[in-house]
PDB file of N, CA and C in Angstrom:
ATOM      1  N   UNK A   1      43.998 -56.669 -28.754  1.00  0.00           N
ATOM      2  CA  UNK A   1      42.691 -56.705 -28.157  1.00  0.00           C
ATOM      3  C   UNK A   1      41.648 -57.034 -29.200  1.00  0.00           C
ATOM      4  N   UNK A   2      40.647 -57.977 -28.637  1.00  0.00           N
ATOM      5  CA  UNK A   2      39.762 -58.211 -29.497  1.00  0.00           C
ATOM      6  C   UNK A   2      38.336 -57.200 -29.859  1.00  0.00           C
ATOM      7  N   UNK A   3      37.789 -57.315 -30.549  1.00  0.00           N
ATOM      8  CA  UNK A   3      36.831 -56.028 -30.279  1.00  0.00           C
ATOM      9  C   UNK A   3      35.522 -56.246 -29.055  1.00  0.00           C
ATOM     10  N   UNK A   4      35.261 -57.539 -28.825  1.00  0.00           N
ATOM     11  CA  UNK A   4      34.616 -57.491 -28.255  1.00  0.00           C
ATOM     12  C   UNK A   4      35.329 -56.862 -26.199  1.00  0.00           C
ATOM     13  N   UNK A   5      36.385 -57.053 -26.303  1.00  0.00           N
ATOM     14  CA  UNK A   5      37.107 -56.404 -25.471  1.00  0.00           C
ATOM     15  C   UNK A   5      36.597 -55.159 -25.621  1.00  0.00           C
ATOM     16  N   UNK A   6      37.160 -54.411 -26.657  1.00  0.00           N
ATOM     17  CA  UNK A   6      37.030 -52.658 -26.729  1.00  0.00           C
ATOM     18  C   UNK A   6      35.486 -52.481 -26.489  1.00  0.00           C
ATOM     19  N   UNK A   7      34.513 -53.413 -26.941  1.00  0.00           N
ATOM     20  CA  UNK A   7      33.140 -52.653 -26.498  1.00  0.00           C
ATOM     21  C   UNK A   7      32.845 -52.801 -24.953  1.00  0.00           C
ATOM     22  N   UNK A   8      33.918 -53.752 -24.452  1.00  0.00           N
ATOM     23  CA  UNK A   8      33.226 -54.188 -23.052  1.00  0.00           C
ATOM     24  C   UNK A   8      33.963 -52.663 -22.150  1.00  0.00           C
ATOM     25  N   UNK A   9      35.019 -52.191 -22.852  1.00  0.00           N
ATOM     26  CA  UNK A   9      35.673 -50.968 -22.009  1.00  0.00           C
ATOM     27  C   UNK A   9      34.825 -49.810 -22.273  1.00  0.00           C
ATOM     28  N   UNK A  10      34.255 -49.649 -23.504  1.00  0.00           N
ATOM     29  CA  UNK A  10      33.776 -48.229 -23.812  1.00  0.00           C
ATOM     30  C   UNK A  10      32.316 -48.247 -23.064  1.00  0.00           C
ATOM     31  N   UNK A  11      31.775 -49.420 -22.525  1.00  0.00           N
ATOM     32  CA  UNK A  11      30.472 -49.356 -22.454  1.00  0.00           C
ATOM     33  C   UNK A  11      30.475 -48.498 -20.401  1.00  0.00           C
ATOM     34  N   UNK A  12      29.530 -47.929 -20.650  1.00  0.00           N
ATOM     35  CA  UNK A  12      29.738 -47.175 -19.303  1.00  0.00           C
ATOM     36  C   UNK A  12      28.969 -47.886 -18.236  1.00  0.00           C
ATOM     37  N   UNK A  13      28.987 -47.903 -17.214  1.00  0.00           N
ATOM     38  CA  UNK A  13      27.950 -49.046 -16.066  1.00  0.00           C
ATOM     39  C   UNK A  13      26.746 -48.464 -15.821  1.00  0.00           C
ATOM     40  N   UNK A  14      25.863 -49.099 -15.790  1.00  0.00           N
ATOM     41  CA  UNK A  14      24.592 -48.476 -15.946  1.00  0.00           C
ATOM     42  C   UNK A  14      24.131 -48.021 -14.480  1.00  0.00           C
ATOM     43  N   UNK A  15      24.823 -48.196 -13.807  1.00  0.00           N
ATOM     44  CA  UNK A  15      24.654 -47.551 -11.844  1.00  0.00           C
ATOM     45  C   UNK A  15      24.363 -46.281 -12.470  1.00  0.00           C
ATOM     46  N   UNK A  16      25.133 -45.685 -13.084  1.00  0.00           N
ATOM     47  CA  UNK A  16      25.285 -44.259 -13.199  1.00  0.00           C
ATOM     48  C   UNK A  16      24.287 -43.434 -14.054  1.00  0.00           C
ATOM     49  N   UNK A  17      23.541 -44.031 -14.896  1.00  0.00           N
ATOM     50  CA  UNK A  17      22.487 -43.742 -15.514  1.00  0.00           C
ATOM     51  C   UNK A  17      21.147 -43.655 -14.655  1.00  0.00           C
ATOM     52  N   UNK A  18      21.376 -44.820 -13.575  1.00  0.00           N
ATOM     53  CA  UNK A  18      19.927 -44.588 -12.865  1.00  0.00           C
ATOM     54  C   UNK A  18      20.005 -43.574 -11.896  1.00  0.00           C
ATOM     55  N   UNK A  19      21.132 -43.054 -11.034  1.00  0.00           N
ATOM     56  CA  UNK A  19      21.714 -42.291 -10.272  1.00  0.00           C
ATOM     57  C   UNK A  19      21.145 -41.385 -11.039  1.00  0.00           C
ATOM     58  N   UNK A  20      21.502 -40.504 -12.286  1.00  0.00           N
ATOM     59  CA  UNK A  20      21.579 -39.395 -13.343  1.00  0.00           C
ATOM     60  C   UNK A  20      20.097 -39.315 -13.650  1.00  0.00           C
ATOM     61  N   UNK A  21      19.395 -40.444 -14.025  1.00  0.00           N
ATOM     62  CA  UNK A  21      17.768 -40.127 -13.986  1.00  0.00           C
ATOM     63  C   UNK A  21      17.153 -39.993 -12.743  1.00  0.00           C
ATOM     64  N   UNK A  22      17.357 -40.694 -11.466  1.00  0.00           N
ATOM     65  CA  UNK A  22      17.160 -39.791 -10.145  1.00  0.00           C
ATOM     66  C   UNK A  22      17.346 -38.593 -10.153  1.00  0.00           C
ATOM     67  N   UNK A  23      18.395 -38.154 -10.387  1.00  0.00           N
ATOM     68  CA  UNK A  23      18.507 -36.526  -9.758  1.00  0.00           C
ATOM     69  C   UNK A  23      17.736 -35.690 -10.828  1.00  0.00           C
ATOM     70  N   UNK A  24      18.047 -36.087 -11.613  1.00  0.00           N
ATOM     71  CA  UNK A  24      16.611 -35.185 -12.774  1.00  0.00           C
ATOM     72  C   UNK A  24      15.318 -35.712 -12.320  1.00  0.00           C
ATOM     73  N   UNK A  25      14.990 -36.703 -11.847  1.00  0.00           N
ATOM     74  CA  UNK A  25      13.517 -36.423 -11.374  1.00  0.00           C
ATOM     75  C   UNK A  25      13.451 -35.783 -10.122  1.00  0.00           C
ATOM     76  N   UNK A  26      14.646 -35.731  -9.436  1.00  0.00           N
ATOM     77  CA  UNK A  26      14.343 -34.879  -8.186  1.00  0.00           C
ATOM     78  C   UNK A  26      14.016 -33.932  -8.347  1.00  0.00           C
ATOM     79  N   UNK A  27      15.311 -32.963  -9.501  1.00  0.00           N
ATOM     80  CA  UNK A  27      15.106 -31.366  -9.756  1.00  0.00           C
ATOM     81  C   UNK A  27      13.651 -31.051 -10.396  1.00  0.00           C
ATOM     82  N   UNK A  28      13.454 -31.902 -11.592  1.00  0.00           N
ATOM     83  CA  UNK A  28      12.432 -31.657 -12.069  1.00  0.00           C
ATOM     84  C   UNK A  28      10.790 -31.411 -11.003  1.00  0.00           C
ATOM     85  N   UNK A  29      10.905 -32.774  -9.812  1.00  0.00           N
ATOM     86  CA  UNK A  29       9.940 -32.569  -9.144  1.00  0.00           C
ATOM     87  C   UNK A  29       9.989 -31.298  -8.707  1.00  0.00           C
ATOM     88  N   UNK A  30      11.140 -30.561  -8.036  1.00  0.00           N
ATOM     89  CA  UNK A  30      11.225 -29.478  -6.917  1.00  0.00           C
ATOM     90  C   UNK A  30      10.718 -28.035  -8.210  1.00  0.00           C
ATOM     91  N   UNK A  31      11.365 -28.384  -8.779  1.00  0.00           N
ATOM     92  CA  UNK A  31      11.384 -27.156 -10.140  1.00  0.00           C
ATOM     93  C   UNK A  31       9.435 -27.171 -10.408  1.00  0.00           C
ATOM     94  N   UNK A  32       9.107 -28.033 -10.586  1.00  0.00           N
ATOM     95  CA  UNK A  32       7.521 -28.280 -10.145  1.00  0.00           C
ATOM     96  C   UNK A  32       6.572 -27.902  -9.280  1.00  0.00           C
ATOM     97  N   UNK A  33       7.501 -28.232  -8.442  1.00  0.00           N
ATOM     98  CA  UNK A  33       6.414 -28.142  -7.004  1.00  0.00           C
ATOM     99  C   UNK A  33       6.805 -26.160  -6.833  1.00  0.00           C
ATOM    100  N   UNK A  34       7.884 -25.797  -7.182  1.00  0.00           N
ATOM    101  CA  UNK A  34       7.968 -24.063  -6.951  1.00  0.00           C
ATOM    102  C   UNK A  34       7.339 -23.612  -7.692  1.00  0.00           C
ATOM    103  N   UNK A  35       7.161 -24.106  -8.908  1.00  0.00           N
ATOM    104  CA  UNK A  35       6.047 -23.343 -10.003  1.00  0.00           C
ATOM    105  C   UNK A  35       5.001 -23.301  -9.509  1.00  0.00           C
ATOM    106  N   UNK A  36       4.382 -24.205  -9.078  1.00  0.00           N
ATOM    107  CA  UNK A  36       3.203 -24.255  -8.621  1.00  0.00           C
ATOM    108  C   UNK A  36       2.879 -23.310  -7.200  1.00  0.00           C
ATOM    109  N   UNK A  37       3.639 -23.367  -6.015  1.00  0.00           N
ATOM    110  CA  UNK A  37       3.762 -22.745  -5.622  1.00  0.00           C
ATOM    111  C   UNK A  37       3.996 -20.997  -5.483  1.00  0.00           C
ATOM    112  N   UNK A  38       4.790 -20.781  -6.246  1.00  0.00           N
ATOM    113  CA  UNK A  38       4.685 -19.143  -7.331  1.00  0.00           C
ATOM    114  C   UNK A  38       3.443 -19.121  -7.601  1.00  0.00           C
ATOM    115  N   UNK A  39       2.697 -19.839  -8.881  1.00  0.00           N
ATOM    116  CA  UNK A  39       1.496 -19.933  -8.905  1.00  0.00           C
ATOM    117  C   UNK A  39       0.073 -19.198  -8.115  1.00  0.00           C
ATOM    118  N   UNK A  40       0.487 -20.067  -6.725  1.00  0.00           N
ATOM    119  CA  UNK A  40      -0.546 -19.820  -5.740  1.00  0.00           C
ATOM    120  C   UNK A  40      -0.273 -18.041  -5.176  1.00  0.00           C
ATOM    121  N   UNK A  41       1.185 -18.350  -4.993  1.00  0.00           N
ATOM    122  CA  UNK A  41       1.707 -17.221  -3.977  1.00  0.00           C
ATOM    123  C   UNK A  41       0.878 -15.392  -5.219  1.00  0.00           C
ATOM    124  N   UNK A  42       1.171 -15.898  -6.639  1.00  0.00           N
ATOM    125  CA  UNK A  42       0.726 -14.657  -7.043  1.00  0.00           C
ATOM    126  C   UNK A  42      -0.755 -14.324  -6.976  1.00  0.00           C
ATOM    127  N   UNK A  43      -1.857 -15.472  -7.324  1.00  0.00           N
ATOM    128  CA  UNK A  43      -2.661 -15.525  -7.301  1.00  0.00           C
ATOM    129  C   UNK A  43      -3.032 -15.025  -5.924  1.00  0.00           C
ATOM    130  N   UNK A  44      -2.705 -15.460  -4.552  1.00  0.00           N
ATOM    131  CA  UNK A  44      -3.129 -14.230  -3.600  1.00  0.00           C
ATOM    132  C   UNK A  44      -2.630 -13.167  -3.281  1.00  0.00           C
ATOM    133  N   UNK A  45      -1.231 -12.855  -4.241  1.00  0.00           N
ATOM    134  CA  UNK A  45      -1.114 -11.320  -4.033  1.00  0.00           C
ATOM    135  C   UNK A  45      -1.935 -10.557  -4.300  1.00  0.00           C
ATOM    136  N   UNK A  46      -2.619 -11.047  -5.874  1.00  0.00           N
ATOM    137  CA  UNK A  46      -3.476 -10.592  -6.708  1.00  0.00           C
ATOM    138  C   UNK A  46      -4.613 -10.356  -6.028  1.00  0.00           C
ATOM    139  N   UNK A  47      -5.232 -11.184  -4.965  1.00  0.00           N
ATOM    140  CA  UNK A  47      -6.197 -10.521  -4.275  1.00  0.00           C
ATOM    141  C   UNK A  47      -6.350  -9.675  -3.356  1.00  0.00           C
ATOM    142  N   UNK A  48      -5.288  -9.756  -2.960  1.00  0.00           N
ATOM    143  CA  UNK A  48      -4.494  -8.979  -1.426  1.00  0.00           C
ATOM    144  C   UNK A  48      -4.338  -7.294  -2.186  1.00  0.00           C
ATOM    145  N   UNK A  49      -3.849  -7.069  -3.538  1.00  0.00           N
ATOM    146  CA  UNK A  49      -4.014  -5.822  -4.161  1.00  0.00           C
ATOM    147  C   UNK A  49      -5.245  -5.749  -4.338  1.00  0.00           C
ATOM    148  N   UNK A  50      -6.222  -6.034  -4.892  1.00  0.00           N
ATOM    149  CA  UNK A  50      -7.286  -6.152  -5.451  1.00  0.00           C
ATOM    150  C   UNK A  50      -8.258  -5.739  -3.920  1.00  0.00           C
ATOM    151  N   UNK A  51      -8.016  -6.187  -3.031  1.00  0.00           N
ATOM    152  CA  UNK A  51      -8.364  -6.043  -1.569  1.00  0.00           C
ATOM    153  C   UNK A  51      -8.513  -4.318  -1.516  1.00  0.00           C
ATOM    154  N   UNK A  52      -6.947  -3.981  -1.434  1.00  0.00           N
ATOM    155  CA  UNK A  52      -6.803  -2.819  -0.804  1.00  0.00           C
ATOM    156  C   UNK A  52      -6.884  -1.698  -2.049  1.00  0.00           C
ATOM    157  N   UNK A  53      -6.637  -1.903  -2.813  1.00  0.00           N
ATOM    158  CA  UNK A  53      -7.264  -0.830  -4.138  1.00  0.00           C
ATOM    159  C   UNK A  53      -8.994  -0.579  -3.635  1.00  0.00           C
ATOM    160  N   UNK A  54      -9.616  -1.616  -3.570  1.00  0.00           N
ATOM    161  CA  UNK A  54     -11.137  -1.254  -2.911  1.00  0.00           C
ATOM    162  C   UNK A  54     -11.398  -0.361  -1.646  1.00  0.00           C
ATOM    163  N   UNK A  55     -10.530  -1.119  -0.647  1.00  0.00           N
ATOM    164  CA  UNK A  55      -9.853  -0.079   0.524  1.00  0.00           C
ATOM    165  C   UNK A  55      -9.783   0.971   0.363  1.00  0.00           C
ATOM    166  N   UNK A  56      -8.761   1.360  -0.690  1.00  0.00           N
ATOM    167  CA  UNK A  56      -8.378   2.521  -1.302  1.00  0.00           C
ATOM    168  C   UNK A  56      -9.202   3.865  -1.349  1.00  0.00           C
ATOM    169  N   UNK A  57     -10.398   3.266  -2.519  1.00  0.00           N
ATOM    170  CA  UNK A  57     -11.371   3.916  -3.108  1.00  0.00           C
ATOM    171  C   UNK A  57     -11.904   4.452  -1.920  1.00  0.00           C
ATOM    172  N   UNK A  58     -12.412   3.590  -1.204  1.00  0.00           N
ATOM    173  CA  UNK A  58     -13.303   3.477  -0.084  1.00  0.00           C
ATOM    174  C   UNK A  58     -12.802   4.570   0.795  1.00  0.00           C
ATOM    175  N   UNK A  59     -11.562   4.001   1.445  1.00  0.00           N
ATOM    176  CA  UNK A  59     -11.690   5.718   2.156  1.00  0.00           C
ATOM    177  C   UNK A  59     -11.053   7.154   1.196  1.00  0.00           C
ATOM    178  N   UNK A  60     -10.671   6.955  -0.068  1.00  0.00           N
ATOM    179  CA  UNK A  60     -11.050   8.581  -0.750  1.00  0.00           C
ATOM    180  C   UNK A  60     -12.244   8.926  -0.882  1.00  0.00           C
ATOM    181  N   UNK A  61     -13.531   7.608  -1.134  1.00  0.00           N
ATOM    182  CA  UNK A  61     -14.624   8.502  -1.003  1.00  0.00           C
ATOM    183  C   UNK A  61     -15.290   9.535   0.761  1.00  0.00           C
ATOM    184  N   UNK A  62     -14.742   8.740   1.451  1.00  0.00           N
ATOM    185  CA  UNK A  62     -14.890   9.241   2.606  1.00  0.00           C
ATOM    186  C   UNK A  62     -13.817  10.238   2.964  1.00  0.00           C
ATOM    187  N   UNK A  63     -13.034  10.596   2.884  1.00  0.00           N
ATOM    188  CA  UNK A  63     -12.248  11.358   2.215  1.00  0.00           C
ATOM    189  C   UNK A  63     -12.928  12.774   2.116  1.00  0.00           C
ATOM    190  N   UNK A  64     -13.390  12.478   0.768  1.00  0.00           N
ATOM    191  CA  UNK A  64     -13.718  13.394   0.348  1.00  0.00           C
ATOM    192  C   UNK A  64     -15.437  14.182   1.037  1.00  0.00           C
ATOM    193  N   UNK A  65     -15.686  13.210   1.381  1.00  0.00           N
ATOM    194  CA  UNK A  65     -17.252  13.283   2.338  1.00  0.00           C
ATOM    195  C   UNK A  65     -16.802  14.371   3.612  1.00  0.00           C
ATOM    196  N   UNK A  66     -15.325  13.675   3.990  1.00  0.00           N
ATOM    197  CA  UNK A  66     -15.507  14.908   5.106  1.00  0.00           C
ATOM    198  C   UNK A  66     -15.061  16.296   4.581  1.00  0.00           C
ATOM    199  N   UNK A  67     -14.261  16.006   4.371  1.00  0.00           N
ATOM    200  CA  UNK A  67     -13.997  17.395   3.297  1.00  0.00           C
ATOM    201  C   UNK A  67     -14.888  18.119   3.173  1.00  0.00           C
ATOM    202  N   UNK A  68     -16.157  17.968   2.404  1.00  0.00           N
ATOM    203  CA  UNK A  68     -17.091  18.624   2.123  1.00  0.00           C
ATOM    204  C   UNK A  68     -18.285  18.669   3.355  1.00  0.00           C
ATOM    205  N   UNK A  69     -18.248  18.107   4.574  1.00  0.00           N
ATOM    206  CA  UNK A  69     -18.171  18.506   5.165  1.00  0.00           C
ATOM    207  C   UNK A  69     -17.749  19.631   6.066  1.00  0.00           C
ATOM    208  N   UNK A  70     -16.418  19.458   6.270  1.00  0.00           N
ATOM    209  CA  UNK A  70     -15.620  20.247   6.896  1.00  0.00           C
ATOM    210  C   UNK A  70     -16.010  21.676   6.382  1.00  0.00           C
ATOM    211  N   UNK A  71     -16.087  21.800   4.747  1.00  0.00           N
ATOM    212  CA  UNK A  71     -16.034  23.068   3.698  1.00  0.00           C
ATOM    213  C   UNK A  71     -17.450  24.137   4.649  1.00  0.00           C
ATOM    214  N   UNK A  72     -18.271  22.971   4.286  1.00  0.00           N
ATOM    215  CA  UNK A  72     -19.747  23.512   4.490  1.00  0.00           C
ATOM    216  C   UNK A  72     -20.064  24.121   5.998  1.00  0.00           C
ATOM    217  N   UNK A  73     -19.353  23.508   7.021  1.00  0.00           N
ATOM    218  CA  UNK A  73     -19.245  23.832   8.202  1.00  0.00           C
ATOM    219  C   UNK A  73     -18.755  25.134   8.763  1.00  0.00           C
ATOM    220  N   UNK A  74     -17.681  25.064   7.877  1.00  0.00           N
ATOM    221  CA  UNK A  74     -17.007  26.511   7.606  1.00  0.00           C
ATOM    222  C   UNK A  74     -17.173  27.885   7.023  1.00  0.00           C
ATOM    223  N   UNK A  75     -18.233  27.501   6.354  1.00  0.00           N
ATOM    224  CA  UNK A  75     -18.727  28.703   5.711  1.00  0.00           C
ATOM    225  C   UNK A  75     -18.841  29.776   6.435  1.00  0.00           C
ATOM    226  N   UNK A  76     -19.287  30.930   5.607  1.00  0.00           N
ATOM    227  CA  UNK A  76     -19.649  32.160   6.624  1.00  0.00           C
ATOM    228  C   UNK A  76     -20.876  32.252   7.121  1.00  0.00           C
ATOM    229  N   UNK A  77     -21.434  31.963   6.056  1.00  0.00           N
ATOM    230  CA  UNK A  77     -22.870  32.296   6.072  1.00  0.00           C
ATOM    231  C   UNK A  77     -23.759  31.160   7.196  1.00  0.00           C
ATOM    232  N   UNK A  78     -23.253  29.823   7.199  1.00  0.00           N
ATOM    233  CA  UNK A  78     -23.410  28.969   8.021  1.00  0.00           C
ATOM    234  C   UNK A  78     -23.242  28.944   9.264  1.00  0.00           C
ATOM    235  N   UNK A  79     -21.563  29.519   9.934  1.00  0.00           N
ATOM    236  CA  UNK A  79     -21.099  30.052  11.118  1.00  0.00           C
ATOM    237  C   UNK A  79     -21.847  31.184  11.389  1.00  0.00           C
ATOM    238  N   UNK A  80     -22.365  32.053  11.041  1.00  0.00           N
ATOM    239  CA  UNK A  80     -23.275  33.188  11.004  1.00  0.00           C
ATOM    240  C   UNK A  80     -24.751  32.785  11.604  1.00  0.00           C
ATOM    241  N   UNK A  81     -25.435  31.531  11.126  1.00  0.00           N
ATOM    242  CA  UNK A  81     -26.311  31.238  11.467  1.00  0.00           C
ATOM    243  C   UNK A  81     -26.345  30.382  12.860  1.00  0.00           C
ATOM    244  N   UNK A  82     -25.426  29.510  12.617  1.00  0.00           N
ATOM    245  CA  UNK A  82     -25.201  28.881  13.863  1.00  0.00           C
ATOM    246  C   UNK A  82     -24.982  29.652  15.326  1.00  0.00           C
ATOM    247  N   UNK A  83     -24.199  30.830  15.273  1.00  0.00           N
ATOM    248  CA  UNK A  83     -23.744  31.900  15.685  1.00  0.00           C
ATOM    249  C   UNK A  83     -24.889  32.320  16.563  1.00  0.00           C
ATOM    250  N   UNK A  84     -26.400  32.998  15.060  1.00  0.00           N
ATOM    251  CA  UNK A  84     -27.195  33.351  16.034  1.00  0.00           C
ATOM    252  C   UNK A  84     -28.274  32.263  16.478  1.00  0.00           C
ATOM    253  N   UNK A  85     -28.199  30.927  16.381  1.00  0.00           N
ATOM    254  CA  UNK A  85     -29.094  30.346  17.245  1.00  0.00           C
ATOM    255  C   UNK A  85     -28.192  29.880  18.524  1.00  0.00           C
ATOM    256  N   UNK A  86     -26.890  30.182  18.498  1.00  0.00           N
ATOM    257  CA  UNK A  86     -26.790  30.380  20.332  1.00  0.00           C
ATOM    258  C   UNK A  86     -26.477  31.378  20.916  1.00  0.00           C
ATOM    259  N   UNK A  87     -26.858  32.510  20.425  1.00  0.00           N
ATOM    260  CA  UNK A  87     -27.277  33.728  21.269  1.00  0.00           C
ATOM    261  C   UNK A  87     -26.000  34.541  20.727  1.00  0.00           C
ATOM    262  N   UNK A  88     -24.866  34.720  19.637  1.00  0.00           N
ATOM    263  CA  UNK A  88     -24.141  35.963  19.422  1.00  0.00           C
ATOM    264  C   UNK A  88     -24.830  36.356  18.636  1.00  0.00           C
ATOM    265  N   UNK A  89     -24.603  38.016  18.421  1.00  0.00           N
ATOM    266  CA  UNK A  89     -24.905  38.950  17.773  1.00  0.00           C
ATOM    267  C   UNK A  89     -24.126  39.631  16.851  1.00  0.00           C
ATOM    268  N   UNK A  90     -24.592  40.417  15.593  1.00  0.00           N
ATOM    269  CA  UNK A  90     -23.963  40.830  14.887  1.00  0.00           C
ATOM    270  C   UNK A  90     -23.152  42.345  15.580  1.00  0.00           C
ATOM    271  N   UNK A  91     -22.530  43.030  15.797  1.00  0.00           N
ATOM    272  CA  UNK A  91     -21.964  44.226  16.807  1.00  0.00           C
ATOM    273  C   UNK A  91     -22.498  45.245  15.720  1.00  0.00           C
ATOM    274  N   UNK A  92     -23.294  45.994  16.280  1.00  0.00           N
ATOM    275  CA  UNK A  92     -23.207  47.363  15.959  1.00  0.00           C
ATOM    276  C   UNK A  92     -22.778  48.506  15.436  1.00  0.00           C
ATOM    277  N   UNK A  93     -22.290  48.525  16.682  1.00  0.00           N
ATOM    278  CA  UNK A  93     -21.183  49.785  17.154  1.00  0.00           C
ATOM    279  C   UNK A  93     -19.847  49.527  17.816  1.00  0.00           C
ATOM    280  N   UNK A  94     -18.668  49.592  16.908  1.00  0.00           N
ATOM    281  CA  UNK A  94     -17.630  49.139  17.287  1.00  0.00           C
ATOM    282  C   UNK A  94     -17.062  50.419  17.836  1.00  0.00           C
ATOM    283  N   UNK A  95     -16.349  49.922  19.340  1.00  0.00           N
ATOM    284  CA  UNK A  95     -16.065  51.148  19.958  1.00  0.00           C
ATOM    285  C   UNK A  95     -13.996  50.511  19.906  1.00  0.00           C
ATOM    286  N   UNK A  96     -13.339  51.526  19.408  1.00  0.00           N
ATOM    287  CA  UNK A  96     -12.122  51.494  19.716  1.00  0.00           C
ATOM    288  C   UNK A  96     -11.412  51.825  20.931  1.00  0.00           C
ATOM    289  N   UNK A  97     -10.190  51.559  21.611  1.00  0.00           N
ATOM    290  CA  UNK A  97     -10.102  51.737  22.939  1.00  0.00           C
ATOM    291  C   UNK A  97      -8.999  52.891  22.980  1.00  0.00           C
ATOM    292  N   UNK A  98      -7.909  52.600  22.169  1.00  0.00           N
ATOM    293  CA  UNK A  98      -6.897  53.622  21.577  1.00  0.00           C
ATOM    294  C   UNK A  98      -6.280  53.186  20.217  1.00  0.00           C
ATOM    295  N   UNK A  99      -5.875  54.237  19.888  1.00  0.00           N
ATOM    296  CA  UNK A  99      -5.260  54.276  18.352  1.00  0.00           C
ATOM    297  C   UNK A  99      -3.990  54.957  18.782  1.00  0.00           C
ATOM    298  N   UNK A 100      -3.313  54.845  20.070  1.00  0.00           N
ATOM    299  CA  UNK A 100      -1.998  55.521  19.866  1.00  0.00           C
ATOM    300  C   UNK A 100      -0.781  54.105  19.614  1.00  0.00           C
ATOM    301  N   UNK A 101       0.261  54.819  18.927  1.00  0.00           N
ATOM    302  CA  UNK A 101       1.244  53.922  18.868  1.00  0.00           C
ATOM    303  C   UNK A 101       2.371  54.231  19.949  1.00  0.00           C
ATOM    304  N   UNK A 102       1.892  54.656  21.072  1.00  0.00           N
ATOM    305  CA  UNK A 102       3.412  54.798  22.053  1.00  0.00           C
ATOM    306  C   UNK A 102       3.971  53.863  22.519  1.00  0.00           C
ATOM    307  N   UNK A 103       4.706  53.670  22.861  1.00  0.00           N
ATOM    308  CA  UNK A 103       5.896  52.581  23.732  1.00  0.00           C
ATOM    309  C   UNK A 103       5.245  52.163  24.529  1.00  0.00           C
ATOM    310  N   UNK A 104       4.787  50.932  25.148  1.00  0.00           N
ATOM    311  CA  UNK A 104       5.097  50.435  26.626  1.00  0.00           C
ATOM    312  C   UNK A 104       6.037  50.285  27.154  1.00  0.00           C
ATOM    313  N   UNK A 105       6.763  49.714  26.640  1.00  0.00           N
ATOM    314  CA  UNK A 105       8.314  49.652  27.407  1.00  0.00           C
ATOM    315  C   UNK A 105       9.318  50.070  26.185  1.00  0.00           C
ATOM    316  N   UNK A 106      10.076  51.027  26.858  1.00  0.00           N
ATOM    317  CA  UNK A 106      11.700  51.458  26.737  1.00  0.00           C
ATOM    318  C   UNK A 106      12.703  51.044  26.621  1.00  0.00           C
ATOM    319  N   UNK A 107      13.193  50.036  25.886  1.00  0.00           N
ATOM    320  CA  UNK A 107      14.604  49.770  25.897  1.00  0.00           C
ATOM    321  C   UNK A 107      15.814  50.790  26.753  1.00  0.00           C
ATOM    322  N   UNK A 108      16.485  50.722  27.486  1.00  0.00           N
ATOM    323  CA  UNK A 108      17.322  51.884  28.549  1.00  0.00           C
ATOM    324  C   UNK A 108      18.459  52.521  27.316  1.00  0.00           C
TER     325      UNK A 108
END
């Protein structure tokens, strides 16, 4: 064999090179286009947390509004007053009715 023979065998067909740079620009595009996509997708998670952390705050401060509400409502001294602007009274004279401990009913 002559050599120019042996280079004509070793040389590979170039179909296959353009095939091989296609599919790398395919992957590369797709590998692209998901980055970018990721990209976006975090960037509105990021607001979507950022959202509800405010949320968050928002109703612990209210939260806590009724709470202190609720506290103040409860008081004694408050229920006491409220008490007497609709007409109860403080009792007097506490009358007991009985102090015995007998049975009502009998087991047989």
């Amino acid at each position: 064999m002559t050599r120019t023979n042996l280079i004509r065998q070793n040389k590979k067909p170039t179909v296959h090179r353009g095939i091989t740079k296609y599919v790398l620009f395919v992957v590369a595009g797709i590998l692209a286009a998901s980055s970018i996509f990721m990209t976006v997708e975090t960037a509105t998670s990021g607001v979507e947390v950022s959202n509800l952390r405010q949320k968050e705050a928002e109703l612990a401060a209210e939260k806590r509004n009724l709470e202190n509400t609720l506290v103040r409502s409860l008081s004694m001294s408050d229920l006491e007053q409220k008490s007497g602007e609709m007409g109860y009274l403080k009792p007097t004279n506490l009358v007991y009715v009985s102090d015995s401990k007998e049975a009502v009913a009998k087991l047989p």
